[in-house]
Protein backbone atom coordinates (compact mmCIF):
# COMPACT_ATOMS: atom_id res chain seq x y z
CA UNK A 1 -6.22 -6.92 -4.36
CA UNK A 2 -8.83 -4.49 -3.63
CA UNK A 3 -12.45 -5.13 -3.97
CA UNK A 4 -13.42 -2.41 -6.67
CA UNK A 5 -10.31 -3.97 -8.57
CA UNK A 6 -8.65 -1.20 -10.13
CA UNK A 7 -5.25 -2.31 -10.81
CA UNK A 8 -6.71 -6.15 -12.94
CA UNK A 9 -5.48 -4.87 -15.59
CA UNK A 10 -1.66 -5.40 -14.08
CA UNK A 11 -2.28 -8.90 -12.24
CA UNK A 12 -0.74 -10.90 -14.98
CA UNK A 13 2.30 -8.64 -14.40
CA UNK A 14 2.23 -9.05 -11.20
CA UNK A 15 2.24 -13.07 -11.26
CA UNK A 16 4.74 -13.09 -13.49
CA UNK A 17 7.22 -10.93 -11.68
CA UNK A 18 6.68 -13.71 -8.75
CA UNK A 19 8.65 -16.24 -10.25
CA UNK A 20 11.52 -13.49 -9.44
CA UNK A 21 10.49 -12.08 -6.74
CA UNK A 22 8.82 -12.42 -2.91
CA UNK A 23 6.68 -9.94 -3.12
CA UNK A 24 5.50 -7.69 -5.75
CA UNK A 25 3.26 -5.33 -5.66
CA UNK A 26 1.87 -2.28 -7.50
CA UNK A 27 3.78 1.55 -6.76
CA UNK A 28 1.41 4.18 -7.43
CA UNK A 29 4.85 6.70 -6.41
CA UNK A 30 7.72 4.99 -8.11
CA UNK A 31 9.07 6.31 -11.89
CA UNK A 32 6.66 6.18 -14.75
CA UNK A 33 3.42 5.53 -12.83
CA UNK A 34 1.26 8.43 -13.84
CA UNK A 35 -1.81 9.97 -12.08
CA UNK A 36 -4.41 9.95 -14.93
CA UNK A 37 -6.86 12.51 -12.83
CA UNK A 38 -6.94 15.98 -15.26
CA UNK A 39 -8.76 17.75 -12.62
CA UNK A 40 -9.07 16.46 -9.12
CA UNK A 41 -12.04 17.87 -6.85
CA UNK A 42 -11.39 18.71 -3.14
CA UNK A 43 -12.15 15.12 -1.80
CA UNK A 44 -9.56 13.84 -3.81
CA UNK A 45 -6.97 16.61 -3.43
CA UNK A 46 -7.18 15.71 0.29
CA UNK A 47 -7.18 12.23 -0.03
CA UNK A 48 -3.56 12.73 -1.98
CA UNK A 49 -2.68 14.67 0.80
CA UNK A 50 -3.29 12.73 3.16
CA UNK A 51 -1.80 9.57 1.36
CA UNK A 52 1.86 11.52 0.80
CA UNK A 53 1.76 12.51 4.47
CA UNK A 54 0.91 9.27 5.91
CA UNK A 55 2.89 7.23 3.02
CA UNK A 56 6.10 9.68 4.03
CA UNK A 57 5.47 9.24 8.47
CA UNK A 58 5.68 4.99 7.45
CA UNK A 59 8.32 5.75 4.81
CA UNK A 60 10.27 7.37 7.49
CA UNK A 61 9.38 5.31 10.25
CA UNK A 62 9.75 1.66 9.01
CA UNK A 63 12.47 2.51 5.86
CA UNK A 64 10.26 0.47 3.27
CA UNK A 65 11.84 1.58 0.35
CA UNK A 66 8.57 1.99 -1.21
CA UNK A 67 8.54 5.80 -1.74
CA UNK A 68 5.38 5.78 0.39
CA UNK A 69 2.86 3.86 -0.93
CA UNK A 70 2.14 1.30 1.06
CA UNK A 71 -1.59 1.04 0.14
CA UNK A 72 -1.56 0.38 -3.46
CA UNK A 73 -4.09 -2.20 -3.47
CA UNK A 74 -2.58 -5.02 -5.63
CA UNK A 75 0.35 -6.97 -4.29
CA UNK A 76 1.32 -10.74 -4.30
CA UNK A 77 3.77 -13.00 -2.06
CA UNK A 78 5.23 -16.00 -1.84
CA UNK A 79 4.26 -18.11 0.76
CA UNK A 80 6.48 -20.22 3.31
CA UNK A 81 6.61 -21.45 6.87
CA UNK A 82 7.07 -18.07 8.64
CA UNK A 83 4.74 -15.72 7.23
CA UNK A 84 1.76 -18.56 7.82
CA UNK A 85 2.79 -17.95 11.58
CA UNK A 86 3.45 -14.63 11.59
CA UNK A 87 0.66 -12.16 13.54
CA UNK A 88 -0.07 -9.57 11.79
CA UNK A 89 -2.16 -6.68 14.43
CA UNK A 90 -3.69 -4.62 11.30
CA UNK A 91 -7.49 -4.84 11.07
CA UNK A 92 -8.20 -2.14 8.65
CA UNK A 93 -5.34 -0.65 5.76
CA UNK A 94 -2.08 -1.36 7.12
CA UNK A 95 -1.49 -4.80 6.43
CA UNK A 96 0.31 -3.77 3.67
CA UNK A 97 3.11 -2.06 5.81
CA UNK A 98 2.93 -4.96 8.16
CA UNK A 99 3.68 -7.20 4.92
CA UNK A 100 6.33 -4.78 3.49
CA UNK A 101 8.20 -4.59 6.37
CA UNK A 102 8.19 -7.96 6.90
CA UNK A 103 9.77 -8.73 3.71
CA UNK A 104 12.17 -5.81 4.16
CA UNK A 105 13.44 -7.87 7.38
CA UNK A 106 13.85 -11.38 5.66
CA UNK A 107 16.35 -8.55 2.88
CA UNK A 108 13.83 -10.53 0.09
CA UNK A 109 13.41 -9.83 -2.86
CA UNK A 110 10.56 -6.83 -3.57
CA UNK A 111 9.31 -5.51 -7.02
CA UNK A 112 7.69 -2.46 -7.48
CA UNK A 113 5.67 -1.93 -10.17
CA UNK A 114 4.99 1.47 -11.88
CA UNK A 115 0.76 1.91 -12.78
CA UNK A 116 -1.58 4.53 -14.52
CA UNK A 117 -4.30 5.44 -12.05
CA UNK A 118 -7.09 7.55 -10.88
CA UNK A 119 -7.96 8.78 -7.10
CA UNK A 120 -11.43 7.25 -6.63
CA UNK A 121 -14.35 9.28 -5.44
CA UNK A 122 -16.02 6.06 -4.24
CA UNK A 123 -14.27 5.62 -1.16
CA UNK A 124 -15.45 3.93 2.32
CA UNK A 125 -12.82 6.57 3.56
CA UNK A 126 -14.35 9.73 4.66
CA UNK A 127 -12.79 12.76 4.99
CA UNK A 128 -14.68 13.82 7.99
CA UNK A 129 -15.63 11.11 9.87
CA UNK A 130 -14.61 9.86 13.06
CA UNK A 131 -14.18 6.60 12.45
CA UNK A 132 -10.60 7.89 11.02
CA UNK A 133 -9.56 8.05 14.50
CA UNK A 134 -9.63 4.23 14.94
CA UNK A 135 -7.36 4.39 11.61
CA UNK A 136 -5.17 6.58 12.67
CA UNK A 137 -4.85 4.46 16.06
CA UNK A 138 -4.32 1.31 14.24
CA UNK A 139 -1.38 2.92 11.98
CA UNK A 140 0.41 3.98 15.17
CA UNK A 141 0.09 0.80 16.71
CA UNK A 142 2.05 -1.03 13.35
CA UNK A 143 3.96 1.54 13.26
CA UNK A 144 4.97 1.89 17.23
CA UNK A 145 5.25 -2.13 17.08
CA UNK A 146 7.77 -1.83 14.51
């Protein structure tokens, strides 16, 4: 879960889809989630932008099946022998596609979860900064690995 916690409200949701499922997580992208923002300011215009393009390069790379969000902040596994050994090379956001696709390759079970939300203008991501660079790095390397 993310630290500002914006998806709580659907953990219980998310638990209980577990007993079903091997992973479930949150799908900001997916059928009846809803963007709640009425009028979205530049920073978060981009940040969209930004999230479709890179969502749809992993979506097309990897074949999640997670219409490109692969950074929805709330998500929940079930644990067994080989993920505790598996090494995962993500220091930064892209865990998450390391985790997806690894659950993709076992064919296990996935649920995606449809959410209300809001693009947050409180983000350690900045538009302009060049720490993106090491980001942007790090998503190749996932990406090139897989």
């Amino acid at each position: 879960m993310d630290c500002d916690l914006p998806y709580f409200e659907y953990l219980d949701e998310v638990i209980e889809n577990l007993k079903n499922y091997d992973l479930v997580t949150i799908n900001r992208k997916i059928k009846n989630s809803k963007n709640l923002d009425k009028d979205k300011n530049f920073y978060q215009v981009i940040r969209l932008n930004m999230s479709n393009l890179f969502g749809y390069l992993t979506e097309l790379s990897l074949n999640l099946k997670v219409k490109g969000d692969t950074q929805a902040g709330l998500k929940a596994f079930k644990l067994d022998k080989e993920i505790l050994r598996k090494k995962f090379i993500s220091k930064y956001y892209f865990f998450d596609i390391e985790l997806i696709h690894f659950f993709r390759k076992k064919n296990a079970k996935i649920k995606l979860i449809p959410v209300k939300f809001k693009i947050s203008n409180n983000s350690n991501i900045k538009i302009f900064s060049i720490k993106n660079f090491s980001y942007i790095y790090e998503l190749f390397k996932v990406l090139f690995k897989y």
